[in-house]
N, C-alpha and C. Protein backbone atom coordinates (compact mmCIF):
# COMPACT_ATOMS: atom_id res chain seq x y z
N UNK A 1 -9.34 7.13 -17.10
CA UNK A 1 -10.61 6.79 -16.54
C UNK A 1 -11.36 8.02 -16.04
N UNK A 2 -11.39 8.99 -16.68
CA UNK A 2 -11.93 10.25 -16.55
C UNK A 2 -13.47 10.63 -16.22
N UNK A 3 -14.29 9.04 -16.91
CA UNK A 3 -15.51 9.29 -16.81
C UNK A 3 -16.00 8.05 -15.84
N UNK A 4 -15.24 7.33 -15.00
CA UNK A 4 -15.50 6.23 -14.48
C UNK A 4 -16.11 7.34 -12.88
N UNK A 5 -16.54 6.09 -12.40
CA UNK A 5 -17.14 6.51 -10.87
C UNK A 5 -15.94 6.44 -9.71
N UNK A 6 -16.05 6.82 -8.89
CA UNK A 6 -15.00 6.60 -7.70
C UNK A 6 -14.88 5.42 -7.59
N UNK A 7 -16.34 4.70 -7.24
CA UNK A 7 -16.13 3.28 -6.91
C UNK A 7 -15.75 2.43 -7.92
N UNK A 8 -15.94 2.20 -9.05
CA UNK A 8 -15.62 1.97 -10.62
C UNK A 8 -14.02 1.78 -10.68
N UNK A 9 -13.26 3.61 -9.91
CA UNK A 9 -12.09 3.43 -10.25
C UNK A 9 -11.74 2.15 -8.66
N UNK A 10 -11.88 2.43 -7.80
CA UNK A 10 -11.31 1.98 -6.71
C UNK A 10 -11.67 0.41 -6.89
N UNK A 11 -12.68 0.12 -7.53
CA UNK A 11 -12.67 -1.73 -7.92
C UNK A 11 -11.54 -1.78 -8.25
N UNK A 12 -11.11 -1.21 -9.69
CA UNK A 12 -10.26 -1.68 -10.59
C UNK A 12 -8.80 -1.40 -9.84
N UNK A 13 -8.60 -0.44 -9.07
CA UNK A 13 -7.19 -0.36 -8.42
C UNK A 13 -6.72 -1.46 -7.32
N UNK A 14 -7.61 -2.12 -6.92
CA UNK A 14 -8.30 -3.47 -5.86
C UNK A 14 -7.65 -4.38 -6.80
N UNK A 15 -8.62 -4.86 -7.95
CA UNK A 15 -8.63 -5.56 -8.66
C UNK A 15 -6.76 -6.09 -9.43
N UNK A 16 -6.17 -5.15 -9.76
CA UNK A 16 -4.83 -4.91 -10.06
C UNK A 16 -4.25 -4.86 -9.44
N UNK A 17 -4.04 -4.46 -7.93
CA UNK A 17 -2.94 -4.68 -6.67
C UNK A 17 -3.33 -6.04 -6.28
N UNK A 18 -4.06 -7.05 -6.48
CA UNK A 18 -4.27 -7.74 -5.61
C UNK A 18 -5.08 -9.26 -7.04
N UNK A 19 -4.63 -9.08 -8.26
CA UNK A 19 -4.99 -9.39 -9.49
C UNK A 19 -5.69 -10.48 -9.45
N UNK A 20 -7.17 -10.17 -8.90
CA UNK A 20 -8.19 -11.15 -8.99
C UNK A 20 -9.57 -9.96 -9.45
N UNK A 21 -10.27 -11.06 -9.59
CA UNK A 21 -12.27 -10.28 -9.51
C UNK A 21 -12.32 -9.64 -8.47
N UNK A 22 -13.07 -8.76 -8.17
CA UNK A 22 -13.11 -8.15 -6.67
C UNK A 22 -14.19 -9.26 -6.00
N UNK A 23 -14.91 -9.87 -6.57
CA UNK A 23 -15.86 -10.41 -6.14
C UNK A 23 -15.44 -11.74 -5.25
N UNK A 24 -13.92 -12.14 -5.72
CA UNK A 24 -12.78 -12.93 -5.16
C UNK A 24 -12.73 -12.43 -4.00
N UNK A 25 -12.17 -11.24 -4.16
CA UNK A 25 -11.49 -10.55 -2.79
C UNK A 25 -12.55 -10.57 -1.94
N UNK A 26 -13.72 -9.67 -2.43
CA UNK A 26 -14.87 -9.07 -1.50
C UNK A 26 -14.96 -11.30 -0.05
N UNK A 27 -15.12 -12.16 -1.12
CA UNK A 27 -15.00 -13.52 -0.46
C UNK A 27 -14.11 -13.57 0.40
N UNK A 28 -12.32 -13.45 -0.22
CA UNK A 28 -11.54 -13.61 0.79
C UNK A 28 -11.48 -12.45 2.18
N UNK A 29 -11.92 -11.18 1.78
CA UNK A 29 -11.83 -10.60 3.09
C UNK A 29 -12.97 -10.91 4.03
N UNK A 30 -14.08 -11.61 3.56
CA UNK A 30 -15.14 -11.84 4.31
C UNK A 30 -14.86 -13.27 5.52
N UNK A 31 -14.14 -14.01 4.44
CA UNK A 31 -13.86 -15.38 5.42
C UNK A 31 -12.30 -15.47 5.76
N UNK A 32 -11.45 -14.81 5.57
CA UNK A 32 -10.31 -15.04 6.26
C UNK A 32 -9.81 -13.47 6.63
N UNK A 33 -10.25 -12.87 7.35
CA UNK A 33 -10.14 -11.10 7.61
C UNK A 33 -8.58 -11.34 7.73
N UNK A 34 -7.89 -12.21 8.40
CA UNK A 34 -6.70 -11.89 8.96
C UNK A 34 -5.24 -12.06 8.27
N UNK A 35 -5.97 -13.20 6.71
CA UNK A 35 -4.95 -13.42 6.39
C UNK A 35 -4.20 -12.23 5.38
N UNK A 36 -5.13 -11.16 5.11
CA UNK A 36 -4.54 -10.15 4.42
C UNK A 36 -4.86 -8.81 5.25
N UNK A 37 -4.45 -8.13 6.49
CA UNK A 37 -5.28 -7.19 6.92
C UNK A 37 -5.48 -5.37 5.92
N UNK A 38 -4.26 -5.63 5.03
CA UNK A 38 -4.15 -4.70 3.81
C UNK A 38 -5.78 -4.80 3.22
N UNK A 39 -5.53 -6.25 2.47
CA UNK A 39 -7.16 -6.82 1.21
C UNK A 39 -7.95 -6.10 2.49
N UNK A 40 -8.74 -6.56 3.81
CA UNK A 40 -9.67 -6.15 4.34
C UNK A 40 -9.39 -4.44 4.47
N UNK A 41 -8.70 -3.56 4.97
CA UNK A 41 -8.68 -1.90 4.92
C UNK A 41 -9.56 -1.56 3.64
N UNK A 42 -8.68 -2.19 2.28
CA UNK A 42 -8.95 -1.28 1.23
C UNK A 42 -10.86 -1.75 0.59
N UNK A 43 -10.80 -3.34 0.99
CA UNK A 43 -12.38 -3.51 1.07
C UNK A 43 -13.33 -2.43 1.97
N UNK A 44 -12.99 -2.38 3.27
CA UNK A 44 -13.62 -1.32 4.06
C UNK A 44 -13.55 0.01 3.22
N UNK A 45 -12.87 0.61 3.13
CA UNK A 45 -12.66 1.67 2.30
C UNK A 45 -13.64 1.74 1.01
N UNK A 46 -13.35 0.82 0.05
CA UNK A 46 -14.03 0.51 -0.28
C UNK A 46 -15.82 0.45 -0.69
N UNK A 47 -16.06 -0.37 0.52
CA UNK A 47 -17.22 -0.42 0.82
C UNK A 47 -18.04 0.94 1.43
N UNK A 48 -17.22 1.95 2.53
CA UNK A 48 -17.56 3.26 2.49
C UNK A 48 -17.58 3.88 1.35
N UNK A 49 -17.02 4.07 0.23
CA UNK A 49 -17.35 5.01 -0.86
C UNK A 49 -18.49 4.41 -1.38
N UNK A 50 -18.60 2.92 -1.33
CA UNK A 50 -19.89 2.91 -1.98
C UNK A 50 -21.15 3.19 -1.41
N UNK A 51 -21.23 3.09 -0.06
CA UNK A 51 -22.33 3.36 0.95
C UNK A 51 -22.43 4.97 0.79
N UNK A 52 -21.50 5.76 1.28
CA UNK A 52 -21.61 7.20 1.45
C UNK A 52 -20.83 7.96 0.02
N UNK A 53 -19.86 8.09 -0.34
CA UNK A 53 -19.83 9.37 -1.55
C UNK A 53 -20.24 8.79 -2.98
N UNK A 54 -20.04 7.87 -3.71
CA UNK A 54 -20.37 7.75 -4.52
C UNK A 54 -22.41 7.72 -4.99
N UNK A 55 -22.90 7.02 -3.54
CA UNK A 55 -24.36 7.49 -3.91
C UNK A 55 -24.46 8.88 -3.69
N UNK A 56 -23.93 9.44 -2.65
CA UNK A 56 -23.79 10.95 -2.59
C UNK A 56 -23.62 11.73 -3.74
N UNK A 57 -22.61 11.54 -4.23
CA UNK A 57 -22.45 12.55 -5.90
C UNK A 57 -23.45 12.46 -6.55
N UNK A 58 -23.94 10.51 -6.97
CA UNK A 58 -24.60 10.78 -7.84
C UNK A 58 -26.61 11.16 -7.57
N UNK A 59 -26.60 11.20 -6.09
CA UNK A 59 -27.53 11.82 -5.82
C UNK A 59 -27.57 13.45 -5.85
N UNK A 60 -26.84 13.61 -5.52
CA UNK A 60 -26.18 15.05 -5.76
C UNK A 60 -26.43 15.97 -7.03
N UNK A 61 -25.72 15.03 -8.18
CA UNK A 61 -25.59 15.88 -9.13
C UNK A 61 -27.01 15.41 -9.86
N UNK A 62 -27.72 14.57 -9.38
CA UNK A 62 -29.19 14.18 -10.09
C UNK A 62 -29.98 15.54 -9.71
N UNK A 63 -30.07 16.17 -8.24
CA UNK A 63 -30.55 17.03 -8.15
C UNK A 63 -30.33 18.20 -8.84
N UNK A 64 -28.79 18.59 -9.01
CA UNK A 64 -28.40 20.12 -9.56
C UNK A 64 -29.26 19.80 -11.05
N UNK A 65 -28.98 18.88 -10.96
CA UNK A 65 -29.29 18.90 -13.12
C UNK A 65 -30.51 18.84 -12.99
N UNK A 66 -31.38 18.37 -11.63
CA UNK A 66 -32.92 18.83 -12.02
C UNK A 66 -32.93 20.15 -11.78
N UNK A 67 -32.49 21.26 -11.10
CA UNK A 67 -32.73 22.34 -10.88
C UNK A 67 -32.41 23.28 -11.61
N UNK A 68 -31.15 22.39 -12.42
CA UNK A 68 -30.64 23.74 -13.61
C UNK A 68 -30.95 23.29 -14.44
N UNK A 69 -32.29 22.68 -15.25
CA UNK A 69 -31.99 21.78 -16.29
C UNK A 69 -32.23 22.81 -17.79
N UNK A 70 -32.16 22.63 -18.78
CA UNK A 70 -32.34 23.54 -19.81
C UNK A 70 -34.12 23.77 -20.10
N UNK A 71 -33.92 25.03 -20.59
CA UNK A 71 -35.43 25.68 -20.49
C UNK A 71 -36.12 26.04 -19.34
N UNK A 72 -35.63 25.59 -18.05
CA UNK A 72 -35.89 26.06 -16.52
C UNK A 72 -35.44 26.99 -16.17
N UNK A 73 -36.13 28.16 -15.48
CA UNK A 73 -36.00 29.14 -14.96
C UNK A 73 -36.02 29.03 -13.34
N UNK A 74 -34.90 28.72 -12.76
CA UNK A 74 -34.75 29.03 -11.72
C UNK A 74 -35.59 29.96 -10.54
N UNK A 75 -36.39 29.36 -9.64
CA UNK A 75 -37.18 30.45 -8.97
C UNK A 75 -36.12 30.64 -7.89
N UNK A 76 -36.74 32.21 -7.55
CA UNK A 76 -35.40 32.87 -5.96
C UNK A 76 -35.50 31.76 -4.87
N UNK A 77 -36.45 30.88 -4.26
CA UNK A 77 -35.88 30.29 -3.86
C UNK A 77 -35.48 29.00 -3.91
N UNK A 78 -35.49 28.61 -5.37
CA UNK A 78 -34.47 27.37 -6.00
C UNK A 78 -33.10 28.18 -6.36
N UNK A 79 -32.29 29.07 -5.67
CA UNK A 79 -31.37 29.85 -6.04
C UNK A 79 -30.39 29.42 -4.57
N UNK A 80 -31.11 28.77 -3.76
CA UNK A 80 -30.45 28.20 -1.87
C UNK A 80 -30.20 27.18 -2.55
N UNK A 81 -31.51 26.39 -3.61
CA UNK A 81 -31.46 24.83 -3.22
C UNK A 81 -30.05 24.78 -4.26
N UNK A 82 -29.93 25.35 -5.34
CA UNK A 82 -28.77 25.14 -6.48
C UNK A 82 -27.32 25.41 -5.74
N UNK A 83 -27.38 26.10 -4.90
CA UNK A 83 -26.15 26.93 -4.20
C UNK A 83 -26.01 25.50 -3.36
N UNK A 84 -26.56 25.19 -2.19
CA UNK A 84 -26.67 24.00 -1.34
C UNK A 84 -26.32 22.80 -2.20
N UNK A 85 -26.77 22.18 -2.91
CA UNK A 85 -26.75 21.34 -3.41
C UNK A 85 -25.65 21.19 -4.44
N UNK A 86 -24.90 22.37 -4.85
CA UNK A 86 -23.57 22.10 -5.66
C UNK A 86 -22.01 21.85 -4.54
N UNK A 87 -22.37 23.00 -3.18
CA UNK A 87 -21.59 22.62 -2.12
C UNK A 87 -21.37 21.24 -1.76
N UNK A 88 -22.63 20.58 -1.66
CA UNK A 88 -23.23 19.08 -1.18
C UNK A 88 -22.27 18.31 -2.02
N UNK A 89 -22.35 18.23 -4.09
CA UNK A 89 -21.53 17.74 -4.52
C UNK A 89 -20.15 17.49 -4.72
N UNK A 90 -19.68 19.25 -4.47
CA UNK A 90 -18.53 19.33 -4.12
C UNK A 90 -17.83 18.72 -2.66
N UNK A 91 -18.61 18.60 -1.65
CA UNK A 91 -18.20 17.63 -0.42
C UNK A 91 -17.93 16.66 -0.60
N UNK A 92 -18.96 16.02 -1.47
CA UNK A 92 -19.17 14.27 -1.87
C UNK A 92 -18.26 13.81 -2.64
N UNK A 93 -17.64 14.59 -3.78
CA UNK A 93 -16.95 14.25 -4.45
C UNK A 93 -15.39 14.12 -4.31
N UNK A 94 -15.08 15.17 -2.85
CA UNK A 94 -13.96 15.49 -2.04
C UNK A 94 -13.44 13.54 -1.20
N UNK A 95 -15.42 13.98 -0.36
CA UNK A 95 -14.67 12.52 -0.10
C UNK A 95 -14.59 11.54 -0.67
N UNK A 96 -14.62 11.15 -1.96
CA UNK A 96 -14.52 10.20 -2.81
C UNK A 96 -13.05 9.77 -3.36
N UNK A 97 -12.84 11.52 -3.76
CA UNK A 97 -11.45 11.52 -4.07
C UNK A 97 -10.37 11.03 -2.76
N UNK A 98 -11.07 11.03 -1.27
CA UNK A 98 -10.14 11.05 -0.41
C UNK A 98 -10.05 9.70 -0.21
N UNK A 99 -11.38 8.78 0.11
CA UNK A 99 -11.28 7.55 -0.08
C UNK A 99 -10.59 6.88 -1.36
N UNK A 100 -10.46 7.05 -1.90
CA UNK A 100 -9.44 6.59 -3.71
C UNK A 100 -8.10 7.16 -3.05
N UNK A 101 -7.56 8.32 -2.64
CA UNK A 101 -6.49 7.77 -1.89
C UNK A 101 -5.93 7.15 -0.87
N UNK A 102 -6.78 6.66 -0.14
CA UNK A 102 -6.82 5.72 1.11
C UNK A 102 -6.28 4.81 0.37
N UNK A 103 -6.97 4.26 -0.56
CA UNK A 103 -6.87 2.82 -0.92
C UNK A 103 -5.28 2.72 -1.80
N UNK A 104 -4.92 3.73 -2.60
CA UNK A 104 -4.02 4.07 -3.19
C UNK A 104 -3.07 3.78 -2.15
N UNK A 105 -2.99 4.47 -0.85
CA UNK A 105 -2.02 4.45 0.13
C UNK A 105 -2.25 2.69 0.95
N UNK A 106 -3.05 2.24 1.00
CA UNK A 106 -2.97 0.71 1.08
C UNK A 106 -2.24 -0.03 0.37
N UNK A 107 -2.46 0.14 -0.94
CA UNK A 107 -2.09 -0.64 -2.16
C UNK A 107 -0.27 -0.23 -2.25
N UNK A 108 0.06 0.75 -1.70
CA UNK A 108 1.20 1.42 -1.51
C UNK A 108 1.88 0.84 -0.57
N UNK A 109 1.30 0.61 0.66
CA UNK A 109 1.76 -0.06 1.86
C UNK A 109 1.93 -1.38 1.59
N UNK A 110 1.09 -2.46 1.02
CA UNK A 110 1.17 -3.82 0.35
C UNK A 110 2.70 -3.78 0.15
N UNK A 111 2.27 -3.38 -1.29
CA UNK A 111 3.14 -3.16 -1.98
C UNK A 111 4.94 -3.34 -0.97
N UNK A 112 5.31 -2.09 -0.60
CA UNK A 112 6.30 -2.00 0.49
C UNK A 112 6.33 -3.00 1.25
N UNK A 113 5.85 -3.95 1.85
CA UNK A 113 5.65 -4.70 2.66
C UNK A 113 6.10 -5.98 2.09
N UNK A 114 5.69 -6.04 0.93
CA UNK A 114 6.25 -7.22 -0.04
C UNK A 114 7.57 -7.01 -0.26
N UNK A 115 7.84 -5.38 -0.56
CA UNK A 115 9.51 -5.23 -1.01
C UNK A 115 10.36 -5.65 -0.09
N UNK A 116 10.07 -5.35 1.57
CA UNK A 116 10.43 -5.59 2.57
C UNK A 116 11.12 -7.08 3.00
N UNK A 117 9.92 -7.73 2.77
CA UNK A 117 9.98 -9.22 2.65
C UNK A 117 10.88 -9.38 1.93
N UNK A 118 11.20 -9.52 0.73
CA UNK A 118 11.85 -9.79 -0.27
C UNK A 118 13.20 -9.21 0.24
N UNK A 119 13.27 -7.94 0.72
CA UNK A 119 14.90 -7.40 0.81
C UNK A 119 15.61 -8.62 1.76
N UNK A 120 15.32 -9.14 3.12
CA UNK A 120 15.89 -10.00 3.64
C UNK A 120 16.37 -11.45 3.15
N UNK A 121 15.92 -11.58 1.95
CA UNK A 121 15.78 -13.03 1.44
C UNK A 121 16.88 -12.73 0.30
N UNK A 122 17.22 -11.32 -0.27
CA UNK A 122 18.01 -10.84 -1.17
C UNK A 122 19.32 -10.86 -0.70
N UNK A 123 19.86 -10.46 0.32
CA UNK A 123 20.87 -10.06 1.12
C UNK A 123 21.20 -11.82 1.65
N UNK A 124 20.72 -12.43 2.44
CA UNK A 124 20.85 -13.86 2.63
C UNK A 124 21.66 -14.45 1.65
N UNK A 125 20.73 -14.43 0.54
CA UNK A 125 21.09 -14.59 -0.97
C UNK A 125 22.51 -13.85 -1.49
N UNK A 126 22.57 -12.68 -1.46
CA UNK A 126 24.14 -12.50 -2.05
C UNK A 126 24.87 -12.95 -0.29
N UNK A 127 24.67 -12.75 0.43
CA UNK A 127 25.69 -13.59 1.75
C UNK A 127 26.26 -14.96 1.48
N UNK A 128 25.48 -15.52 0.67
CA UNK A 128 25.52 -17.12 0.39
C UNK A 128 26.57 -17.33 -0.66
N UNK A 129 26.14 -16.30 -1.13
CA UNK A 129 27.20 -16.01 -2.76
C UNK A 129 28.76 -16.09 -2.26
N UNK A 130 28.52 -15.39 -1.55
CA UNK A 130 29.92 -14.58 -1.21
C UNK A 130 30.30 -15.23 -0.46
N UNK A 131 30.18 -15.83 0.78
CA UNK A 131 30.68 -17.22 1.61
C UNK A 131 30.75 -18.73 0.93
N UNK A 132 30.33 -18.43 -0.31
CA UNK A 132 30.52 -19.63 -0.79
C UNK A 132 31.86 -19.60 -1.94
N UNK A 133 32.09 -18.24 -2.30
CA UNK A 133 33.17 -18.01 -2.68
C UNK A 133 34.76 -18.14 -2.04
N UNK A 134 34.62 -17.87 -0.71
CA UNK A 134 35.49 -17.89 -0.26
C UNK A 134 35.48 -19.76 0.28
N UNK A 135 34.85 -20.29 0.42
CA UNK A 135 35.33 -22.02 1.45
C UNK A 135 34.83 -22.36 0.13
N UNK A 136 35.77 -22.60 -1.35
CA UNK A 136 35.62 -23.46 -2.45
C UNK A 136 36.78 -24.36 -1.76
N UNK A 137 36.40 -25.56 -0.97
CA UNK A 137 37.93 -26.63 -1.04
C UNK A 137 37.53 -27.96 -1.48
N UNK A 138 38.51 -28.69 -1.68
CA UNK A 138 38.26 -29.99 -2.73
C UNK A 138 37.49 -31.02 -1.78
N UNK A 139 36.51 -31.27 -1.69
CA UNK A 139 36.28 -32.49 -0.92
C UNK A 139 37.52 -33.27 0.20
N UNK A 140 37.60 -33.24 1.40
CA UNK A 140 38.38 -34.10 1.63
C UNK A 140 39.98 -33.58 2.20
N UNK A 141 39.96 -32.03 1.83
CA UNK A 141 40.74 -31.38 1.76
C UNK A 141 40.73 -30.26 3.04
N UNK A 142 41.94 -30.63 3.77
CA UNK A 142 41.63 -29.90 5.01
C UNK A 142 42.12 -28.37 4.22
N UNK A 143 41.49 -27.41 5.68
CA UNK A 143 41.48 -25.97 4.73
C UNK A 143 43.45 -25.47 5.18
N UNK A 144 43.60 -24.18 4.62
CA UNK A 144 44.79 -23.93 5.00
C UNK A 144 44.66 -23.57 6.62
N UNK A 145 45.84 -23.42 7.25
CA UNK A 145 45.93 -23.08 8.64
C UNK A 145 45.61 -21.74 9.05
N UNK A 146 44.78 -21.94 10.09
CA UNK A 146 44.52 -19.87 10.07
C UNK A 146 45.83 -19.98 11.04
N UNK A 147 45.92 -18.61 10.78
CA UNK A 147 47.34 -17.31 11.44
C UNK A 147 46.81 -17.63 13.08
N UNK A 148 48.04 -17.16 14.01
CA UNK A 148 47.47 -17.74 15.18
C UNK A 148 47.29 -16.03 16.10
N UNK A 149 46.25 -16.05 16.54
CA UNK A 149 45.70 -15.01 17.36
C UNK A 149 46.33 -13.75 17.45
N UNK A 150 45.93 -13.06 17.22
CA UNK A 150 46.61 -12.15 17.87
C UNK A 150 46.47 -11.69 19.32
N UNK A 151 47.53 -11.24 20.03
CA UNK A 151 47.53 -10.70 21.13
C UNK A 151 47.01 -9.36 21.36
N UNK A 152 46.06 -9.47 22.46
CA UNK A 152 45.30 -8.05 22.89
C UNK A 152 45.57 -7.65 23.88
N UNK A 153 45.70 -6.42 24.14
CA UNK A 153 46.14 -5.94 25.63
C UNK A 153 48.07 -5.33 25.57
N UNK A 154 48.26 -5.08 26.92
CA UNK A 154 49.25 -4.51 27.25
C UNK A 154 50.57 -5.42 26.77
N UNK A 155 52.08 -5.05 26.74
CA UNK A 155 52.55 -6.57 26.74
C UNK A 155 52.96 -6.87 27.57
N UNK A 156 53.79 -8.03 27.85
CA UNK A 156 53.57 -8.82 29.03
C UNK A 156 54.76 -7.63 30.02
N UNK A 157 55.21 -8.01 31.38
CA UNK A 157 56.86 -7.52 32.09
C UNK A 157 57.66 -8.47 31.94
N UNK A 158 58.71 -8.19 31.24
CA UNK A 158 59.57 -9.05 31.16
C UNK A 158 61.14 -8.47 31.65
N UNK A 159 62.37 -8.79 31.31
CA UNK A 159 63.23 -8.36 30.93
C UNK A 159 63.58 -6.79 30.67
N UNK A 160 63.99 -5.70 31.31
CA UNK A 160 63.74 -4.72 30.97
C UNK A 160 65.44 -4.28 29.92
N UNK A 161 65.64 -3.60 29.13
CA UNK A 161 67.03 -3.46 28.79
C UNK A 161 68.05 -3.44 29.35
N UNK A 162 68.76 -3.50 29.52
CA UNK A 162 70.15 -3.77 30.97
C UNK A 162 70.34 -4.73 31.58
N UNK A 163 69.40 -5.60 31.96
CA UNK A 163 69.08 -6.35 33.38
C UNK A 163 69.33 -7.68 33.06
């Protein structure tokens, strides 16, 4: 996606962690904020690249390409505005890239959070296995006798040799 927009890519990374329309999501984070607080971050996020860097770049680079455009001769002082204005893009495009990993690192955290979930329900699961291996008895069938206690501690005074 080399030629896509920041926001372009960050729909589609939305769109695939969370495998609906964004236009879904953009709904569910609007009316239930709480039930995903992940979906709402990466919407916010989101929604900043589209407000601030992505119009930024492409305001940005609308200007350089008017100032450098072919057959234009640069006057000395359209030589600040080209200098200024490529810095400008290079900012904009910084934070674009930084917001796209925000969301990356959301979609990351999800993600984990689900694995998380899942690990406790896994372990339960082979526990069940394995305790169910051991108490196979026939219906009806008392189990064998457990061994009887062992003794802890000192042993008792009794009898000493001789006596």
């Amino acid at each position: 996606m080399p030629d896509a927009t920041a926001l372009e890519q960050a729909t589609t990374m939305i769109e695939e962690a969370w495998d609906r329309p964004i236009e879904a999501l953009e709904s569910i984070a609007v009316r239930r904020p709480t039930d995903d607080p992940l979906l709402l971050s990466a919407m916010h996020i989101r929604s900043a690249l589209l407000v601030t860097a992505d119009s930024s770049v492409a305001a940005h680079q609308e200007r350089l390409h008017a100032l450098t455009r072919p057959g234009h001769a640069p006057a000395f002082y359209d030589l600040q505005r080209i200098t200024s204005s490529a810095a400008d893009l290079r900012v904009a495009q910084a934070e674009s890239r930084t917001a796209l990993q925000a969301i990356s690192h959301v979609i990351q955290a999800r993600e984990a959070a689900a694995t998380a979930d899942r690990a406790p329900a896994a372990r339960l699961a082979q526990a069940a296995v394995a305790r169910s291996g051991h108490d196979q008895h026939a219906l009806g069938q008392v189990p064998d006798q457990a061994a009887p206690p062992a003794v802890v501690g000192p042993p008792a005074p009794g009898p000493g040799p001789g006596r």
